[in-house]
C-alpha atoms as a PDB file:
ATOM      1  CA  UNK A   1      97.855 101.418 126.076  1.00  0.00           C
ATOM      2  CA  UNK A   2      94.793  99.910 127.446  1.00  0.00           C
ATOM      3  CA  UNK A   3      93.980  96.111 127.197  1.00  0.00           C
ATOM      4  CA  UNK A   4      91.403  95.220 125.017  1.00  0.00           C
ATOM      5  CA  UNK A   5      87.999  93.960 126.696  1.00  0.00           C
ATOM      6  CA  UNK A   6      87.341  90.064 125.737  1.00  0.00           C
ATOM      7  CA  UNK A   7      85.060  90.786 122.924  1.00  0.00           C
ATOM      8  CA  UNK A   8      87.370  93.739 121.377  1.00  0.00           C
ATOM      9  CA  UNK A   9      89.591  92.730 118.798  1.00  0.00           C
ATOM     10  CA  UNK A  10      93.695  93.864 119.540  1.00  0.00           C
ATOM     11  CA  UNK A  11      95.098  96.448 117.750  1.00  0.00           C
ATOM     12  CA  UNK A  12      97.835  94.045 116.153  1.00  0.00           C
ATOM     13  CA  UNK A  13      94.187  92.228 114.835  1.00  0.00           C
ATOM     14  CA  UNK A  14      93.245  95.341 113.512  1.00  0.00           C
ATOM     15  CA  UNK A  15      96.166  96.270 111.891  1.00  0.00           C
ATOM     16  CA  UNK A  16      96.048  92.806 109.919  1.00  0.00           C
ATOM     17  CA  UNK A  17      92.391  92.891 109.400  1.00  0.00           C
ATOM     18  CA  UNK A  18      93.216  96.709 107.610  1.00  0.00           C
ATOM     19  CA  UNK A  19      95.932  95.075 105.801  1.00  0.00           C
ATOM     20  CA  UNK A  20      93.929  92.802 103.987  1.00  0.00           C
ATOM     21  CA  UNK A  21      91.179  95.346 103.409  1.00  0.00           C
ATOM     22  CA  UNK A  22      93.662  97.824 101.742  1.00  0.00           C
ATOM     23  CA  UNK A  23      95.333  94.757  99.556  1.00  0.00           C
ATOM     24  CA  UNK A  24      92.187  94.391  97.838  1.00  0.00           C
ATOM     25  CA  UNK A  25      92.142  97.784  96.573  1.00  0.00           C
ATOM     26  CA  UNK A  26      96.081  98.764  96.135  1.00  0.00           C
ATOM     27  CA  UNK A  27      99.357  97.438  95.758  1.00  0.00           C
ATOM     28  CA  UNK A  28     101.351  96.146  98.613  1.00  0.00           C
ATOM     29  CA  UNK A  29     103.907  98.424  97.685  1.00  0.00           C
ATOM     30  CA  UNK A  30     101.228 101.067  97.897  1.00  0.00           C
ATOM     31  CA  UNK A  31     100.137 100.291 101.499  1.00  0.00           C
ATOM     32  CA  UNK A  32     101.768 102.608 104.170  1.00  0.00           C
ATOM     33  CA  UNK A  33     101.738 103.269 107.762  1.00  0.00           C
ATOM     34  CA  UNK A  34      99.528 106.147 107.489  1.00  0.00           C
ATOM     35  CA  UNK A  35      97.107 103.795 105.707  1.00  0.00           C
ATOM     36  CA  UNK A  36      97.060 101.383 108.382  1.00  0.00           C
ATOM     37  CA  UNK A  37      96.283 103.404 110.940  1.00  0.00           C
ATOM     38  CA  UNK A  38      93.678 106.231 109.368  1.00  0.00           C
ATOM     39  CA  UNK A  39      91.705 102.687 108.409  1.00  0.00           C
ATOM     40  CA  UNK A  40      92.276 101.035 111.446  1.00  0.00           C
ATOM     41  CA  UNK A  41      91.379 103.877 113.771  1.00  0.00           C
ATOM     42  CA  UNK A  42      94.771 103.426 115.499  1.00  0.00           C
ATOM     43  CA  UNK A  43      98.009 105.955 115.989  1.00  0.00           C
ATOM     44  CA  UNK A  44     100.878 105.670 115.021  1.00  0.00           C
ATOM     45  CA  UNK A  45     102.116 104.679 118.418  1.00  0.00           C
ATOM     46  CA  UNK A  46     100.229 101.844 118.430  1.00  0.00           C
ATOM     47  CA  UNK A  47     101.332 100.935 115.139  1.00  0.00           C
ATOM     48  CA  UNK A  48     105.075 101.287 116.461  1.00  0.00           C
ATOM     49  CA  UNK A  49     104.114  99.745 119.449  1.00  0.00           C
ATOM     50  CA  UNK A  50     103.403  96.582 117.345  1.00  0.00           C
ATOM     51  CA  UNK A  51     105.435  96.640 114.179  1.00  0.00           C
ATOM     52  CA  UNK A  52     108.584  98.242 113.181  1.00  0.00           C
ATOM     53  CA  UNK A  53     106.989  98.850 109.478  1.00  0.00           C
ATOM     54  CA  UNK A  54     104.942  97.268 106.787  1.00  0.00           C
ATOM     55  CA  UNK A  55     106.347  94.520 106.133  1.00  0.00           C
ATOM     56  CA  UNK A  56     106.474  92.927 109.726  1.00  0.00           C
ATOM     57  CA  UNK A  57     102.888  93.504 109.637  1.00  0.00           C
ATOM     58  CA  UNK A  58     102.245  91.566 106.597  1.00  0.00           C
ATOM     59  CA  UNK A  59     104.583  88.955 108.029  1.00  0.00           C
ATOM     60  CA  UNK A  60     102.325  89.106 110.648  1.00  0.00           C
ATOM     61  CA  UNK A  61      99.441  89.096 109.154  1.00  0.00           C
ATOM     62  CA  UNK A  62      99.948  85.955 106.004  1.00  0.00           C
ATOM     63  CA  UNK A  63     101.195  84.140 109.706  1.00  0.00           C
ATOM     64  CA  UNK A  64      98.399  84.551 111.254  1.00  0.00           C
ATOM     65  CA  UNK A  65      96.165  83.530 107.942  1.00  0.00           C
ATOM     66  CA  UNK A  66      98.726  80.403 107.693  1.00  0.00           C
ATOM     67  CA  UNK A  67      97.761  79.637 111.363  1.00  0.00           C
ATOM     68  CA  UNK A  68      93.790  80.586 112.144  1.00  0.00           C
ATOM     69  CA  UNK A  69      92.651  79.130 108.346  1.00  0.00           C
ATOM     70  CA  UNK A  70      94.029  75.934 108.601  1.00  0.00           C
ATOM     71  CA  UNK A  71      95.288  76.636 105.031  1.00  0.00           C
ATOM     72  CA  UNK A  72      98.228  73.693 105.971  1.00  0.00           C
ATOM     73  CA  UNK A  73      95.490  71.258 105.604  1.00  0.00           C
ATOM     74  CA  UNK A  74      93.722  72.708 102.655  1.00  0.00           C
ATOM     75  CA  UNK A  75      96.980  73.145 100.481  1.00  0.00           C
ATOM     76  CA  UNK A  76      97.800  68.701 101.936  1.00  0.00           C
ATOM     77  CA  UNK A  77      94.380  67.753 100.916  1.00  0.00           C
ATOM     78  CA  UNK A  78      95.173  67.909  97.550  1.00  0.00           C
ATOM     79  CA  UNK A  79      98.579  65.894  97.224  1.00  0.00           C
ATOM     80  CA  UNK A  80      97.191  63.368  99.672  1.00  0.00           C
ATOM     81  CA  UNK A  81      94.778  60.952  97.928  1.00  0.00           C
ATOM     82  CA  UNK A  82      96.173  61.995  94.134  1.00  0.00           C
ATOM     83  CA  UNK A  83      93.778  58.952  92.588  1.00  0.00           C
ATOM     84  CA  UNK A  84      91.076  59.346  95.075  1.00  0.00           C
ATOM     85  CA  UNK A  85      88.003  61.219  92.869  1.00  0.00           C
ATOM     86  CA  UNK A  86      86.033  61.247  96.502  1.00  0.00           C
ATOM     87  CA  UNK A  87      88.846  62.969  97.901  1.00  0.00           C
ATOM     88  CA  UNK A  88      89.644  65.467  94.975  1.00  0.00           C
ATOM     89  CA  UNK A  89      85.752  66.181  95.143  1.00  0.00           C
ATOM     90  CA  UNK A  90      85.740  67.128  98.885  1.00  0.00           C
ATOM     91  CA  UNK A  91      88.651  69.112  98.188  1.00  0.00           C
ATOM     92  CA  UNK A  92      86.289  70.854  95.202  1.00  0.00           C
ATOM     93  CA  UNK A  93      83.061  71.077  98.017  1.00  0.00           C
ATOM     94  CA  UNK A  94      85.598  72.547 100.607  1.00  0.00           C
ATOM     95  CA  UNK A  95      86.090  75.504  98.858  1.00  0.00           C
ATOM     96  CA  UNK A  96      82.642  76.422  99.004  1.00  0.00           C
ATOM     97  CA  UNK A  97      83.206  76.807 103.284  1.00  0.00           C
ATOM     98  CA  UNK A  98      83.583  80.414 104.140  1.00  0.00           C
ATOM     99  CA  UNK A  99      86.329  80.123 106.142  1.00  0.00           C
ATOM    100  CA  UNK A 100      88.089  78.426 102.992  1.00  0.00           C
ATOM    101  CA  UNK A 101      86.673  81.161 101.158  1.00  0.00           C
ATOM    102  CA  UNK A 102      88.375  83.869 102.764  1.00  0.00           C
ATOM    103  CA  UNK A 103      91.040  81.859 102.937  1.00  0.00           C
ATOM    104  CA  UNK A 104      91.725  81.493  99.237  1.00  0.00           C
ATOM    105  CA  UNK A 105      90.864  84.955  98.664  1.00  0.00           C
ATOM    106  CA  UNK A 106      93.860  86.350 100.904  1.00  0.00           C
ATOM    107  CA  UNK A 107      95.833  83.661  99.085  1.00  0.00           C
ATOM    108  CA  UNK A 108      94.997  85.446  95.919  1.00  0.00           C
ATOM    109  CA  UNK A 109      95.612  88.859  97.109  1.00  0.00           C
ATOM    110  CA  UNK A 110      99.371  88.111  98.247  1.00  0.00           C
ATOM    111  CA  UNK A 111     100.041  86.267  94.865  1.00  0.00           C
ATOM    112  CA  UNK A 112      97.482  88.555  92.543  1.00  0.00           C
ATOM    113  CA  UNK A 113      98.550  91.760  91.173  1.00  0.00           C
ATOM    114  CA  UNK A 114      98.432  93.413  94.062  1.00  0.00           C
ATOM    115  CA  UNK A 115     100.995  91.218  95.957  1.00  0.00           C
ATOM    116  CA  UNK A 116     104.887  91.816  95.105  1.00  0.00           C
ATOM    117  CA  UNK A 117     107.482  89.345  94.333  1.00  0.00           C
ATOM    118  CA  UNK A 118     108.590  89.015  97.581  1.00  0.00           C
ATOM    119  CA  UNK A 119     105.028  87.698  98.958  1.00  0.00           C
ATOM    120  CA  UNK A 120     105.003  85.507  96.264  1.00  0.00           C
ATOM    121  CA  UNK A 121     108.210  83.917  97.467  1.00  0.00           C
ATOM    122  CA  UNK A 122     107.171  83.315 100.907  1.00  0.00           C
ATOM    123  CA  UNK A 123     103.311  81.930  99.994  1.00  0.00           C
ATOM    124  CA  UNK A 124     105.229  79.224  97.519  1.00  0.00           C
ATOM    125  CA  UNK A 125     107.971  78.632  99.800  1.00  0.00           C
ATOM    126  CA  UNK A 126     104.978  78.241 102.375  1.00  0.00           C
ATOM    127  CA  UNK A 127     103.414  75.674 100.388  1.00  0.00           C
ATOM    128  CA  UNK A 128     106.449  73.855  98.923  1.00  0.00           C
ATOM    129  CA  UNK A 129     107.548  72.856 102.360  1.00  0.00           C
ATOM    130  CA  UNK A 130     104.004  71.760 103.674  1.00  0.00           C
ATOM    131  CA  UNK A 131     104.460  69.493 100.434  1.00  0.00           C
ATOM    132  CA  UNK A 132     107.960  68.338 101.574  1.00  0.00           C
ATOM    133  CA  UNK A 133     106.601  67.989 105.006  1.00  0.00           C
ATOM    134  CA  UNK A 134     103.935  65.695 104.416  1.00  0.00           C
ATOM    135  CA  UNK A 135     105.404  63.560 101.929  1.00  0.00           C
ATOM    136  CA  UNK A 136     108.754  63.203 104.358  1.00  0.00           C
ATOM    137  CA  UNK A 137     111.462  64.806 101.536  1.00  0.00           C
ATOM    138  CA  UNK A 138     113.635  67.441 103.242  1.00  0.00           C
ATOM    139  CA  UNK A 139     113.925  70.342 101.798  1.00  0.00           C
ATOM    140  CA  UNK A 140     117.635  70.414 102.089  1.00  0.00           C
ATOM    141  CA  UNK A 141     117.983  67.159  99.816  1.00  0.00           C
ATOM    142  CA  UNK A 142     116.141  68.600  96.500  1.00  0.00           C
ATOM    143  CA  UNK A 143     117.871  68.786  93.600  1.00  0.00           C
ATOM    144  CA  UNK A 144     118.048  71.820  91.654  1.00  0.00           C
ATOM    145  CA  UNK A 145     115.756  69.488  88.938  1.00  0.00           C
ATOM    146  CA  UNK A 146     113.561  68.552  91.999  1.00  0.00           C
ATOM    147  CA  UNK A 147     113.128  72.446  93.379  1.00  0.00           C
ATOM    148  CA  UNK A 148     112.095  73.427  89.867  1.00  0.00           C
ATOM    149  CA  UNK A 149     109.793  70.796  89.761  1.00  0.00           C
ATOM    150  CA  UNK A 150     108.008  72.109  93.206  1.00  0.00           C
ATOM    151  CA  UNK A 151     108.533  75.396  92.245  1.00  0.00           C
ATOM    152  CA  UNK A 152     106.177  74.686  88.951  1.00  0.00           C
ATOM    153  CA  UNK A 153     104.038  72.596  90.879  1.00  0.00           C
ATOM    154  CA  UNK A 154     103.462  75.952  93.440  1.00  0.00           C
ATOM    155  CA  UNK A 155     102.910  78.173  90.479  1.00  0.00           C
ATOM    156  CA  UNK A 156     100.532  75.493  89.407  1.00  0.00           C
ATOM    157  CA  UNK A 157      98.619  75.243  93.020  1.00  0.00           C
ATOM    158  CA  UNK A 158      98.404  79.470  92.575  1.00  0.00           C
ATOM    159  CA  UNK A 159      97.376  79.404  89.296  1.00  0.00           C
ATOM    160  CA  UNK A 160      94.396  77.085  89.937  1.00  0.00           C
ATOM    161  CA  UNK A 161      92.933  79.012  93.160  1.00  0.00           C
ATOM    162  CA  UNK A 162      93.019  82.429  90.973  1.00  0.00           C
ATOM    163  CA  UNK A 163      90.874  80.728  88.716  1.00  0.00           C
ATOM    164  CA  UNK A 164      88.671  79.250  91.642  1.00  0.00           C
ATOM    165  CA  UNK A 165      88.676  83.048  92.870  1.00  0.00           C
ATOM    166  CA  UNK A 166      87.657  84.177  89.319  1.00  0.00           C
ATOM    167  CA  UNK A 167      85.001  82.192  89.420  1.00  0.00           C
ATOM    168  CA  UNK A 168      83.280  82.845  92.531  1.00  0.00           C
ATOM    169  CA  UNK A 169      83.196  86.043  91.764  1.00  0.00           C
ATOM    170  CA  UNK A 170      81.368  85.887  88.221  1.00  0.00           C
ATOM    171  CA  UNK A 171      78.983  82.986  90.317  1.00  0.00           C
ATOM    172  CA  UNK A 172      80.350  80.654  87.949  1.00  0.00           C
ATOM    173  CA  UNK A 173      81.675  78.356  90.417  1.00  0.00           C
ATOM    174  CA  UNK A 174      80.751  74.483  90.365  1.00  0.00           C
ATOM    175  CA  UNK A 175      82.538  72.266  93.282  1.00  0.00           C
ATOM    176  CA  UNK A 176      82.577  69.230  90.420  1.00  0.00           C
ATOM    177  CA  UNK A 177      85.083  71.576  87.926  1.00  0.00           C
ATOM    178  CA  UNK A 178      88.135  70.741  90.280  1.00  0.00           C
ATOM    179  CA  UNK A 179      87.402  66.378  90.533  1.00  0.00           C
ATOM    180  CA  UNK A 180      87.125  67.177  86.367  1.00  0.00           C
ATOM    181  CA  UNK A 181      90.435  69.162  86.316  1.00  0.00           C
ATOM    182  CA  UNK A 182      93.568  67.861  85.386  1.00  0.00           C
ATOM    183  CA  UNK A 183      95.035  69.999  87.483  1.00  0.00           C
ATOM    184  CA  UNK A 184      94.708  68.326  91.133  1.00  0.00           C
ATOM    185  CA  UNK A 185      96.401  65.168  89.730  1.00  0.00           C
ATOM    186  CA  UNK A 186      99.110  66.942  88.056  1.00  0.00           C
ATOM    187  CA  UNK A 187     100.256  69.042  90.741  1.00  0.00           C
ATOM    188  CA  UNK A 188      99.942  65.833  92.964  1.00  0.00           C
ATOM    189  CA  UNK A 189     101.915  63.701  90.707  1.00  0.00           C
ATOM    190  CA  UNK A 190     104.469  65.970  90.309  1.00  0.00           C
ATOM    191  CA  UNK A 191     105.052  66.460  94.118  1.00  0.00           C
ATOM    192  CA  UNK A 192     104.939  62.888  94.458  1.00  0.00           C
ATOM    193  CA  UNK A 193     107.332  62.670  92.099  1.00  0.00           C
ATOM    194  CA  UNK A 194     110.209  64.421  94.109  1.00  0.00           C
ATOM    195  CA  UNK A 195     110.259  61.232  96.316  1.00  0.00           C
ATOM    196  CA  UNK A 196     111.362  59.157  93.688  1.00  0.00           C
ATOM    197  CA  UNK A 197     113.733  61.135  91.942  1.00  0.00           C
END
């Protein structure tokens, strides 16, 4: 297999870049190898070459979202400053950046209906130990109480980017909505919370 020139993109890019392409338009359980590759423009051998099936690709590719979008710091920003309204309001304006964009959109895509259970229980484990990262609780000390409360406070985080996502789409969007939500200082208190309990 040839090397890619510097401007090309890599067939494991490609593969990921198909991946999210087909997730908007069927089910993850839907999505097979044959997909990949007709949409990519790739063989099968390449696929192989790469991946040992679907799944390691989507591995792959929410790893490489997790990594290139910065979507650490975007899921922190919002526990960091829970009574600063500047900060909740450039957390509201950041979604408006492409890159966030796209980001939130992928987001929605492994946890919408066309994600399965088990995406859904890496992107919250994902975000539940950025939490626990940057508020210093490891994860191994929770409680059962305490990984319930993360748990709803994930489900919570998801909840409120499918509406953001809803909302871009229908052009409805206003960067103000989440400084006047409730939400962002829940979800912050209650992560906060799991240091004192």
């Amino acid at each position: 297999m040839g090397r890619p020139k510097a401007d090309e993109q890599g067939a494991p890019e490609k593969m990921q870049q198909t991946f999210w392409r087909l997730m908007e338009v069927k089910s993850y359980a839907q999505i097979t190898v044959s997909d990949i590759t007709r949409e990519s423009g790739l063989n099968r051998s390449a696929f192989y070459y790469h991946y040992t099936s679907i799944p390691e690709l989507a591995d792959d590719a929410i790893a490489a979202l997790y990594a290139k979008s910065n979507v650490a710091a975007f899921i922190v920003h919002l526990i960091r400053q829970p009574d600063d309204v500047d900060a909740i309001s450039d957390y509201g304006k950041r979604l408006t950046d492409p890159e966030y964009l796209d980001c939130i959109h992928k987001l929605i895509l492994i946890a919408g209906p066309h994600g399965s259970a088990g995406l859904v229980r890496q992107l919250k484990s994902f975000v539940i130990d950025i939490w626990l990262s940057s508020i210093g609780v490891p994860p191994e000390s929770l409680s059962p109480v305490q990984r319930i409360t993360a748990e709803f406070a994930a489900s919570g985080i998801l909840g409120m980017l499918s509406s953001v996502q809803g909302m871009l789409e229908s052009k409805t969007f206003d960067p103000d909505w989440i400084s006047q939500s409730p939400v962002p200082r829940t979800v912050s208190q209650l992560v906060h919370s799991l240091k004192e309990q």
